[in-house]
C-alpha atoms as a PDB file:
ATOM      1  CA  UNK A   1       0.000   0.000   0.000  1.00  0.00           C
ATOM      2  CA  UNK A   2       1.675   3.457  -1.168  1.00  0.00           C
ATOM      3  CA  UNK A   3       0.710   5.798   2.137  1.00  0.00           C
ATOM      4  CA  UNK A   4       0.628   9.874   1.592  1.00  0.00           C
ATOM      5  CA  UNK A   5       1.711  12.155   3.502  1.00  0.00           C
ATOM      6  CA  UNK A   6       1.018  15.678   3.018  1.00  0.00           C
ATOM      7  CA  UNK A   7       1.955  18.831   5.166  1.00  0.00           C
ATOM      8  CA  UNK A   8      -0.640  21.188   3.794  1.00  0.00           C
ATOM      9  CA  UNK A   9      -4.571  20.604   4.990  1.00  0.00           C
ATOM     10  CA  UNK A  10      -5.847  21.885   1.566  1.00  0.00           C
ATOM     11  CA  UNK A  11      -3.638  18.861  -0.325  1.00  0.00           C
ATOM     12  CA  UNK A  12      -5.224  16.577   2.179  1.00  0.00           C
ATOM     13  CA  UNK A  13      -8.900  17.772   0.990  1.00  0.00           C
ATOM     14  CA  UNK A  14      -8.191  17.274  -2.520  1.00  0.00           C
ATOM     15  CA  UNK A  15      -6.513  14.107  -2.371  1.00  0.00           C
ATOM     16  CA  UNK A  16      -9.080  12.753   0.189  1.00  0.00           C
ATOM     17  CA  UNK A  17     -11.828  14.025  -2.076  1.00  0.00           C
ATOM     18  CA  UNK A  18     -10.973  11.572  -4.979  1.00  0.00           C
ATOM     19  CA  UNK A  19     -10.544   8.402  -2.636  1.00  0.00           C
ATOM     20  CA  UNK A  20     -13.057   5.615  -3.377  1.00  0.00           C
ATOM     21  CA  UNK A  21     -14.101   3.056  -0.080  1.00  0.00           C
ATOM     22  CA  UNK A  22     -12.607   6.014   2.193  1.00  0.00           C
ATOM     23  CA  UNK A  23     -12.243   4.978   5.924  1.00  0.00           C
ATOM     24  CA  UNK A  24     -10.990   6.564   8.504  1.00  0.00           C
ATOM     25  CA  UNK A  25      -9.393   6.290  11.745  1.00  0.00           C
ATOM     26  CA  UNK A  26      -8.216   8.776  14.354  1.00  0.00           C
ATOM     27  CA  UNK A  27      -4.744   8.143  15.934  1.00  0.00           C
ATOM     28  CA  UNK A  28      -2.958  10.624  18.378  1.00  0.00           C
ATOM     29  CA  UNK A  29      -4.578  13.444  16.870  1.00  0.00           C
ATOM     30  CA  UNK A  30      -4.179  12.535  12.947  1.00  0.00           C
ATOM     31  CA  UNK A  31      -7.046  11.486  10.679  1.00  0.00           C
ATOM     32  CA  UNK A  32      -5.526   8.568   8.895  1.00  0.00           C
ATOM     33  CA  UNK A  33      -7.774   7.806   5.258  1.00  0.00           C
ATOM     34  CA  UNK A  34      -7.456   4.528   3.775  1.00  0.00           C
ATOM     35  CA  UNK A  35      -9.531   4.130   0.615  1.00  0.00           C
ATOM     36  CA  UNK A  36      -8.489   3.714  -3.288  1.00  0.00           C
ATOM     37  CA  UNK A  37      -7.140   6.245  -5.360  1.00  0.00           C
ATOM     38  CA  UNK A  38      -8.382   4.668  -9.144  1.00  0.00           C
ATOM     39  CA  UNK A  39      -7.309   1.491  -8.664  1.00  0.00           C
ATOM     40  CA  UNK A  40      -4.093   2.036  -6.464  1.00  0.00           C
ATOM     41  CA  UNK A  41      -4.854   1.184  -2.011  1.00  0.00           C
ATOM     42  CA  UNK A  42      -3.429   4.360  -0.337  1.00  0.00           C
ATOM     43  CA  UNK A  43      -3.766   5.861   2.979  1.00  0.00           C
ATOM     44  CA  UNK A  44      -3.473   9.595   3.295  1.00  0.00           C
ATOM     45  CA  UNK A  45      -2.676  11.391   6.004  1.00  0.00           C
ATOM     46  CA  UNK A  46      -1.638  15.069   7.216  1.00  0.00           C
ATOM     47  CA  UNK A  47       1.421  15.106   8.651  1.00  0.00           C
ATOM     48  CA  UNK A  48       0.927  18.065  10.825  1.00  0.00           C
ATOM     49  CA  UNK A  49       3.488  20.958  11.072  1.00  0.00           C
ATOM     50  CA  UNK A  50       7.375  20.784  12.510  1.00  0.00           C
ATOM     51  CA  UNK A  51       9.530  17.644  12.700  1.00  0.00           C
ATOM     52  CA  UNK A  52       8.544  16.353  15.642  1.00  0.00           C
ATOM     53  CA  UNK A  53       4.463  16.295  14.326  1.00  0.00           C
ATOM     54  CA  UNK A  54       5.610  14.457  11.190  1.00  0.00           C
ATOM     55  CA  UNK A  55       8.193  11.689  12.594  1.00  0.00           C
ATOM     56  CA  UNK A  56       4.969  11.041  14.727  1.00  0.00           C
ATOM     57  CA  UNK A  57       2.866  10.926  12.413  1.00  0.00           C
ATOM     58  CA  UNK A  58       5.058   8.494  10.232  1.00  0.00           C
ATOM     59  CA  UNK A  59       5.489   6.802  12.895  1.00  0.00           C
ATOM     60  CA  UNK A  60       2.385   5.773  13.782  1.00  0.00           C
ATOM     61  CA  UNK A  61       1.605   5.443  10.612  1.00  0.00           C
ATOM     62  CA  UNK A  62       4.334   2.388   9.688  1.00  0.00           C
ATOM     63  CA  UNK A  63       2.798   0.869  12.686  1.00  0.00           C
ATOM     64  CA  UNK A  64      -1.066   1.153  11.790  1.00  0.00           C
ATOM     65  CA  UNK A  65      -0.762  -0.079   7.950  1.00  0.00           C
ATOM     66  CA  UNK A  66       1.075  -2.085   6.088  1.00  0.00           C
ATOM     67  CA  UNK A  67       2.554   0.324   3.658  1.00  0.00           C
ATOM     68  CA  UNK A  68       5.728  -0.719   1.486  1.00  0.00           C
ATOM     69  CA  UNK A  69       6.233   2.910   0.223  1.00  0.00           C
ATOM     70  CA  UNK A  70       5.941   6.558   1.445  1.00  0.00           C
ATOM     71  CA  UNK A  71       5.585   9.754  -0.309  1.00  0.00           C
ATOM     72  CA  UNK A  72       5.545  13.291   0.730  1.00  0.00           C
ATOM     73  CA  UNK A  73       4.162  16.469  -0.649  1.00  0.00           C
ATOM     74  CA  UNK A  74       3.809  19.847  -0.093  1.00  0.00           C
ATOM     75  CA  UNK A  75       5.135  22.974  -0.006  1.00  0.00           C
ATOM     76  CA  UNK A  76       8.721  24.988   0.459  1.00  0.00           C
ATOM     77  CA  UNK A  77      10.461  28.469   0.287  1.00  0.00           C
ATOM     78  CA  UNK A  78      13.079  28.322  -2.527  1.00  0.00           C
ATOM     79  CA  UNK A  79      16.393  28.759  -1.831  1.00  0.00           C
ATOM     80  CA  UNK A  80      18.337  27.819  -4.986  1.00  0.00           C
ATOM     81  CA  UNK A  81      19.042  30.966  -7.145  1.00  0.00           C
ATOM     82  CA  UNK A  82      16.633  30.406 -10.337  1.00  0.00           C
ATOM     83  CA  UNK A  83      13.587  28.421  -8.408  1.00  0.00           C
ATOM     84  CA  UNK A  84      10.220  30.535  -8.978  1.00  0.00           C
ATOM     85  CA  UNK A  85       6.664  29.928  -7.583  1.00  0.00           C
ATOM     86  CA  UNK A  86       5.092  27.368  -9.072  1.00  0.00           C
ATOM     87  CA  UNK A  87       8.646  25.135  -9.488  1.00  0.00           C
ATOM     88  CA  UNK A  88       8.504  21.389  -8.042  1.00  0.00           C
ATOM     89  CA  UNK A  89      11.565  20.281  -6.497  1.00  0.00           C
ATOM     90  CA  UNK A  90      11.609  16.389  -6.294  1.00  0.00           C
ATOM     91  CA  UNK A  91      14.084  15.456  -3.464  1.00  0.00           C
ATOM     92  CA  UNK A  92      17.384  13.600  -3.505  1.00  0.00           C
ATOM     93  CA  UNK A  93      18.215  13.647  -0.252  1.00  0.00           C
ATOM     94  CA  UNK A  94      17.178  15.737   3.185  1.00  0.00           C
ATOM     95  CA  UNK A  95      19.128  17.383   5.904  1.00  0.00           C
ATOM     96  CA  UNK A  96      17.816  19.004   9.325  1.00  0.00           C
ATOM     97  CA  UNK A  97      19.594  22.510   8.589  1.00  0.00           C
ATOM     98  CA  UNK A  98      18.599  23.569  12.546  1.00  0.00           C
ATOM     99  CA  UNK A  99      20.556  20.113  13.918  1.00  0.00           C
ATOM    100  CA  UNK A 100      23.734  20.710  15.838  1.00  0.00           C
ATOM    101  CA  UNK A 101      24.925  18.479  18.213  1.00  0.00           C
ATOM    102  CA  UNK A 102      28.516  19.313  18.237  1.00  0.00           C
ATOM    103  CA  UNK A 103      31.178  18.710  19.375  1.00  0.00           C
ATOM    104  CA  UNK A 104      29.889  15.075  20.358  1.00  0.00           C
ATOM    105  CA  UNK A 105      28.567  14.835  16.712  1.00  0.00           C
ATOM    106  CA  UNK A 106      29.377  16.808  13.446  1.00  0.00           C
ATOM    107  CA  UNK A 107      27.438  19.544  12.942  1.00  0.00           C
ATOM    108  CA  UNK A 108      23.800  18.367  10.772  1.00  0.00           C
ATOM    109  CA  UNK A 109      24.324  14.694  11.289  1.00  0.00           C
ATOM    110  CA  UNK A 110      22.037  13.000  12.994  1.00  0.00           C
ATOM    111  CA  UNK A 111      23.019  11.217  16.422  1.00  0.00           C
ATOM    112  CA  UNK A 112      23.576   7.273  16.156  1.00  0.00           C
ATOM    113  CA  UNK A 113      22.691   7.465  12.652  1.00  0.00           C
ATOM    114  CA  UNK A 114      26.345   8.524  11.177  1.00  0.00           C
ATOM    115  CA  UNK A 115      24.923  10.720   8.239  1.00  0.00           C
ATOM    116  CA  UNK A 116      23.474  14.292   8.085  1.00  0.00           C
ATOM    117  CA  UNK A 117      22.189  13.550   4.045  1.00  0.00           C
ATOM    118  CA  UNK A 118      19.143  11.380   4.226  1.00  0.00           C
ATOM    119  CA  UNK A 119      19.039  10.056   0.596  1.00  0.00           C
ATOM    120  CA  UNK A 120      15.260   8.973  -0.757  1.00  0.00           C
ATOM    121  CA  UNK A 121      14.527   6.025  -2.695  1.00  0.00           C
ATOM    122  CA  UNK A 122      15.870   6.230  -6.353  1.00  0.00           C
ATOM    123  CA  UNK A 123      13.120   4.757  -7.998  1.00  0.00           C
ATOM    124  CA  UNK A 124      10.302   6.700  -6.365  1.00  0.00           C
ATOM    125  CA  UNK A 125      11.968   9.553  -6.901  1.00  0.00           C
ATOM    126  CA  UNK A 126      12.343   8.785 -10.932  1.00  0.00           C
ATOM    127  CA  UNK A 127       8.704   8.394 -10.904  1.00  0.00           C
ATOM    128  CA  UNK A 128       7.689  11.214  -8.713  1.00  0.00           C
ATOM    129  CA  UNK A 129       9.824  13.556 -11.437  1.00  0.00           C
ATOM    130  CA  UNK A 130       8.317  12.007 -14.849  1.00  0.00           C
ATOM    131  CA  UNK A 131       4.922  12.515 -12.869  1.00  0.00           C
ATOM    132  CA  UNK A 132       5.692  15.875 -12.007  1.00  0.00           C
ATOM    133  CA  UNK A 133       6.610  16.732 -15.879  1.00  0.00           C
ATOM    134  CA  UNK A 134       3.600  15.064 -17.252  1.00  0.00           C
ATOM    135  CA  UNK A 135       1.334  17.250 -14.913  1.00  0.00           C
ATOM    136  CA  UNK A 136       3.126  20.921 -15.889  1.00  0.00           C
ATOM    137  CA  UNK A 137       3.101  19.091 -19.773  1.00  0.00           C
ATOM    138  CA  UNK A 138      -0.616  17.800 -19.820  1.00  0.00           C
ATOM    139  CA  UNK A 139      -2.639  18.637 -16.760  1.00  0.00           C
ATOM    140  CA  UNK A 140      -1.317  22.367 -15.256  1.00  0.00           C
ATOM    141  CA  UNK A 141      -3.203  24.374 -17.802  1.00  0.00           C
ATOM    142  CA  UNK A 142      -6.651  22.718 -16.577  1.00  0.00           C
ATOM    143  CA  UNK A 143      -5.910  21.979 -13.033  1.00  0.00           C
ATOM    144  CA  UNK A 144      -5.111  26.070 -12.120  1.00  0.00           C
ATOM    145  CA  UNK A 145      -7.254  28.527 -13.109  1.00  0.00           C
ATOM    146  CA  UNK A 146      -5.293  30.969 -15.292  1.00  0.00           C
ATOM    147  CA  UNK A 147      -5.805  33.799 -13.041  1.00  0.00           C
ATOM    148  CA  UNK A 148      -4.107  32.119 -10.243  1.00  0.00           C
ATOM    149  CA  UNK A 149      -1.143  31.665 -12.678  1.00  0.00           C
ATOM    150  CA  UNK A 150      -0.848  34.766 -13.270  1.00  0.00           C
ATOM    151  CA  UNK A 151      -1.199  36.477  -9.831  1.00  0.00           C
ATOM    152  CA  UNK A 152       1.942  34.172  -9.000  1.00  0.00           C
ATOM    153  CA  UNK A 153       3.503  34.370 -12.448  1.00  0.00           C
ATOM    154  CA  UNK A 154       3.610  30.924 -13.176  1.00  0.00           C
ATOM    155  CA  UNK A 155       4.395  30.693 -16.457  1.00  0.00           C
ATOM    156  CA  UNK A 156       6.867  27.966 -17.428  1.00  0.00           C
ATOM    157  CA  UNK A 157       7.318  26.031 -14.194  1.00  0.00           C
ATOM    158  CA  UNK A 158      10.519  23.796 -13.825  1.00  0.00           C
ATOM    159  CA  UNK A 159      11.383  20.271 -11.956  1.00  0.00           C
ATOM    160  CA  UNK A 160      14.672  20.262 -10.315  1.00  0.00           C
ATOM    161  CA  UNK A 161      16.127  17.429  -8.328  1.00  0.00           C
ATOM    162  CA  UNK A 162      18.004  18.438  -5.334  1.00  0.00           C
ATOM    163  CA  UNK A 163      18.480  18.796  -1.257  1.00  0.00           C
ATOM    164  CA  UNK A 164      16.033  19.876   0.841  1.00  0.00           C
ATOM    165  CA  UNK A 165      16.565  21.236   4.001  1.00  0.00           C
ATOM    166  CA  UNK A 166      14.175  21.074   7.379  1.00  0.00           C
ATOM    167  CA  UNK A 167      13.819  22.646  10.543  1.00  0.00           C
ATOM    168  CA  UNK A 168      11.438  24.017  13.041  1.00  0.00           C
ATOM    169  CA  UNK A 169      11.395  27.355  11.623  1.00  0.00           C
ATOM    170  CA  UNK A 170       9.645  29.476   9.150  1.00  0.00           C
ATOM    171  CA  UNK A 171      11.894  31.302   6.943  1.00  0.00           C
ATOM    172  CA  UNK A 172      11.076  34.677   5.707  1.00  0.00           C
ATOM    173  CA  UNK A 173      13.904  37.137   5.325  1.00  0.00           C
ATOM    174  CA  UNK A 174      16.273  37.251   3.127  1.00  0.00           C
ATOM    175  CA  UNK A 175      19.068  37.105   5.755  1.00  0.00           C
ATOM    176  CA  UNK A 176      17.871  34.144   6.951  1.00  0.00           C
ATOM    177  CA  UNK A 177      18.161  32.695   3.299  1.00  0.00           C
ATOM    178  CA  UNK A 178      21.611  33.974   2.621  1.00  0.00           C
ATOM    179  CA  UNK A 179      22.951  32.618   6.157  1.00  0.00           C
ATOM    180  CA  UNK A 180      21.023  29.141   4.684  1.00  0.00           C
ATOM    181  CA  UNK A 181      22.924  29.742   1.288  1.00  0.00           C
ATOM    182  CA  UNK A 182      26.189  29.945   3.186  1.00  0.00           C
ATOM    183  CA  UNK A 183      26.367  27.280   5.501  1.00  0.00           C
ATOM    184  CA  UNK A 184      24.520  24.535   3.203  1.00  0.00           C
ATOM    185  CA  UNK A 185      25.248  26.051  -0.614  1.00  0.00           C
ATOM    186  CA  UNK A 186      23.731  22.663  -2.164  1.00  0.00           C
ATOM    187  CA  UNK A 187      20.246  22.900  -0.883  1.00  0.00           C
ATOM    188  CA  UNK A 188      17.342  23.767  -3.336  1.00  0.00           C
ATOM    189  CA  UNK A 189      14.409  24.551  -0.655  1.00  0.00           C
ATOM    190  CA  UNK A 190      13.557  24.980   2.804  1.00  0.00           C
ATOM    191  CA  UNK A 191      10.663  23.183   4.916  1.00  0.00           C
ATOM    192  CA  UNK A 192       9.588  22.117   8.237  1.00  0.00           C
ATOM    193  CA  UNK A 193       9.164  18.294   8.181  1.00  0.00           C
ATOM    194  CA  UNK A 194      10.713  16.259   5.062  1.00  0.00           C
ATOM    195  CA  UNK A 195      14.067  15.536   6.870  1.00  0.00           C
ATOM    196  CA  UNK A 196      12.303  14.238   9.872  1.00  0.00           C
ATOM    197  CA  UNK A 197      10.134  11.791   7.658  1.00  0.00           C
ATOM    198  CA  UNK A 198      12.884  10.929   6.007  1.00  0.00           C
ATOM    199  CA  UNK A 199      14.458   9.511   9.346  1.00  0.00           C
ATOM    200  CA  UNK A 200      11.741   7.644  10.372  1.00  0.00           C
ATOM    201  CA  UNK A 201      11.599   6.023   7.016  1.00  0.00           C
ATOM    202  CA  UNK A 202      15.456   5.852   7.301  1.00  0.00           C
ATOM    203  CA  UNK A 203      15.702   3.973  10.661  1.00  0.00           C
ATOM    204  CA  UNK A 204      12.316   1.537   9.285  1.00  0.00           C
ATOM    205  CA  UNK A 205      13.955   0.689   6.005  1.00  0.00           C
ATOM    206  CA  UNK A 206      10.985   1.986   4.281  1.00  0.00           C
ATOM    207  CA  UNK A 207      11.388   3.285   0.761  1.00  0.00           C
ATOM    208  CA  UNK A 208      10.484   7.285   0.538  1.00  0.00           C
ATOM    209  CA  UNK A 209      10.262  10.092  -1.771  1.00  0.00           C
ATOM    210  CA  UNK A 210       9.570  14.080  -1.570  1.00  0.00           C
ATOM    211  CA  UNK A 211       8.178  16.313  -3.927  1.00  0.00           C
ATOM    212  CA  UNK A 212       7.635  19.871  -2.780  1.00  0.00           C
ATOM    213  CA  UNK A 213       6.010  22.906  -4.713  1.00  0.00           C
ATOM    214  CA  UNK A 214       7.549  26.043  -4.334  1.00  0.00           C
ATOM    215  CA  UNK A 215       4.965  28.165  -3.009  1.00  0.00           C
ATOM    216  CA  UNK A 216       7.353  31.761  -1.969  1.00  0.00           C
ATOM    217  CA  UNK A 217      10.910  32.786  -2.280  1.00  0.00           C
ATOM    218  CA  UNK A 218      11.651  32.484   1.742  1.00  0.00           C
ATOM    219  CA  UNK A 219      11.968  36.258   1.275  1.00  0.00           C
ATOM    220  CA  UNK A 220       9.597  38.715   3.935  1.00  0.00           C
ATOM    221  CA  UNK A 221       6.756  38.396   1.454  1.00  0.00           C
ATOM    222  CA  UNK A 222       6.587  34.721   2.617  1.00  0.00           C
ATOM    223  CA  UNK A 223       3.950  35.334   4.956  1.00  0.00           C
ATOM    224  CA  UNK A 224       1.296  37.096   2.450  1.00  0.00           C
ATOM    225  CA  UNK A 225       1.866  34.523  -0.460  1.00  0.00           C
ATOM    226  CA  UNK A 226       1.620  31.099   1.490  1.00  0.00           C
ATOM    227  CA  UNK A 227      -2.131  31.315   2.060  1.00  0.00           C
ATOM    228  CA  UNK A 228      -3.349  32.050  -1.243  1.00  0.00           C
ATOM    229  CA  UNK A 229      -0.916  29.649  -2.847  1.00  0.00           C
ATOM    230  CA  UNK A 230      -2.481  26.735  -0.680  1.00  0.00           C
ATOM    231  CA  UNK A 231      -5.911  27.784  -0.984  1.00  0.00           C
ATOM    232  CA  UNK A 232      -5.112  27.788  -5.113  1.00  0.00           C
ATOM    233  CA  UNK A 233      -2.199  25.855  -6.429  1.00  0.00           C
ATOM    234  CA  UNK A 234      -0.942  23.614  -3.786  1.00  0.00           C
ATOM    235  CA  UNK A 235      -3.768  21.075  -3.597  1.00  0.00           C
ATOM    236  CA  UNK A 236      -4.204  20.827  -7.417  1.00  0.00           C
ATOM    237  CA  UNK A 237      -0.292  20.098  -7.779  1.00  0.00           C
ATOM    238  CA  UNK A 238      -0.299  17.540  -5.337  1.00  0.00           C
ATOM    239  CA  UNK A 239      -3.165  16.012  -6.593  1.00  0.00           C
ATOM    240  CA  UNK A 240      -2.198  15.998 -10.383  1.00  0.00           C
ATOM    241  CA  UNK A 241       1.597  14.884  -9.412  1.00  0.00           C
ATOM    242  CA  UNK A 242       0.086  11.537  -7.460  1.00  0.00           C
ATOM    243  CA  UNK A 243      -2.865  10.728 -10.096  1.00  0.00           C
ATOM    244  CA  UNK A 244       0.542  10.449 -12.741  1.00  0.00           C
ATOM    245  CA  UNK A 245       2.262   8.696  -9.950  1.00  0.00           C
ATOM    246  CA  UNK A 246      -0.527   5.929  -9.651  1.00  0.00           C
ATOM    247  CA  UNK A 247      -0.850   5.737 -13.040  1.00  0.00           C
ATOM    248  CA  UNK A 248      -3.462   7.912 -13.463  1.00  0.00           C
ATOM    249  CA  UNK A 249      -4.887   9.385 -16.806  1.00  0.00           C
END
């Protein structure tokens, strides 16, 4: 069963709204929704918002279902020069740019573990990007109304693969990105949960992949864009990325 998480409510609602057989079961706070997306068994969950609400909620959720595979969507600031609204980065690997427990450990790596670079699972990821281009190719146009395009200036939206950085932070200033920029130069975008699902998954041996929509430029308009762009372009990426992802038309 390929389980879904999602960090933004409104993907939830969209994704939830297209399940067939839907049931669902409260656990520690999280609505857990088990039905069939077309033909493919899911179960869909929110993952709730900061690291320690989504290695939870993947936590519980590897123990609830039997799920052989794990992806994550949502949203992220952009940090790599050249990402715009409306760009998908598809994850290689994920680091917890807020983790420091030197001088025991090296700065960013993860106690007991050995490694700061979580990689994800390079087949999911090969299919999360193809579905990501046929969306923007064949589905973009008639999944977001044109004038939410253009409020965000969407125009020719890219797919990058690259690192993704989390912490328990929002960022919105542009010092903030340029201190990100210096200390971790390879990192494409900035969240709140990824690397901390990716640990879980890590640690469980379960495969896992990331795809995150660039929704603001982690600059001090942060805060006025992320609203609109969930009410009006994050659910209908999500969604379109995971029908191509299942396999469906």
């Amino acid at each position: 069963m390929l389980a879904i998480i999602s960090a933004m409510p409104d993907e939830i609602n969209a994704i939830v709204q297209s399940l067939a057989e839907v049931t669902t079961r409260t656990l520690g706070h999280r609505q857990y929704h088990a039905g069939n997306f077309a033909d493919a068994p899911v179960v869909v969950v929110f993952s709730g918002w900061g690291k320690v609400a989504a290695a939870a909620t993947t936590t519980q959720l590897i123990a609830a279902y039997d799920v052989t595979d794990i992806v994550f969507t949502g949203v992220a600031g952009a940090v790599q020069h050249g990402l715009a609204i409306g760009d998908i980065v598809v994850g290689t690997e994920l680091i917890q740019h807020d983790l420091d427990a030197s001088p025991i450990y090296p700065r960013y790596e993860v106690p007991l573990l050995g490694k700061a670079l979580l990689a994800t699972d390079p087949g999911l990821r090969a299919r999360l990007r193809s579905a990501a281009a046929e969306f923007l190719r064949q589905d973009l146009s008639l999944a977001v109304p044109q004038s939410s395009r253009d409020w965000f200036r969407i125009a020719s939206p890219q797919i990058v693969e690259g690192v993704i950085a989390s912490g328990d932070q929002f960022i919105d200033s542009l010092e903030e990105i340029a201190a990100l920029r210096q200390r971790l130069p390879n990192i494409a975008c900035v969240e709140m949960e990824g690397a901390a699902v990716a640990q879980v998954c890590d640690e469980y041996a379960m495969p896992f992949a990331i795809v995150r929509t660039i929704s603001d430029a982690a600059d001090e308009n942060a805060p006025h864009d992320f609203p609109r762009f969930s009410r009006e372009i994050s659910g209908q990426y999500s969604l379109g990325i995971l029908a191509r992802f299942v396999g469906v038309d």
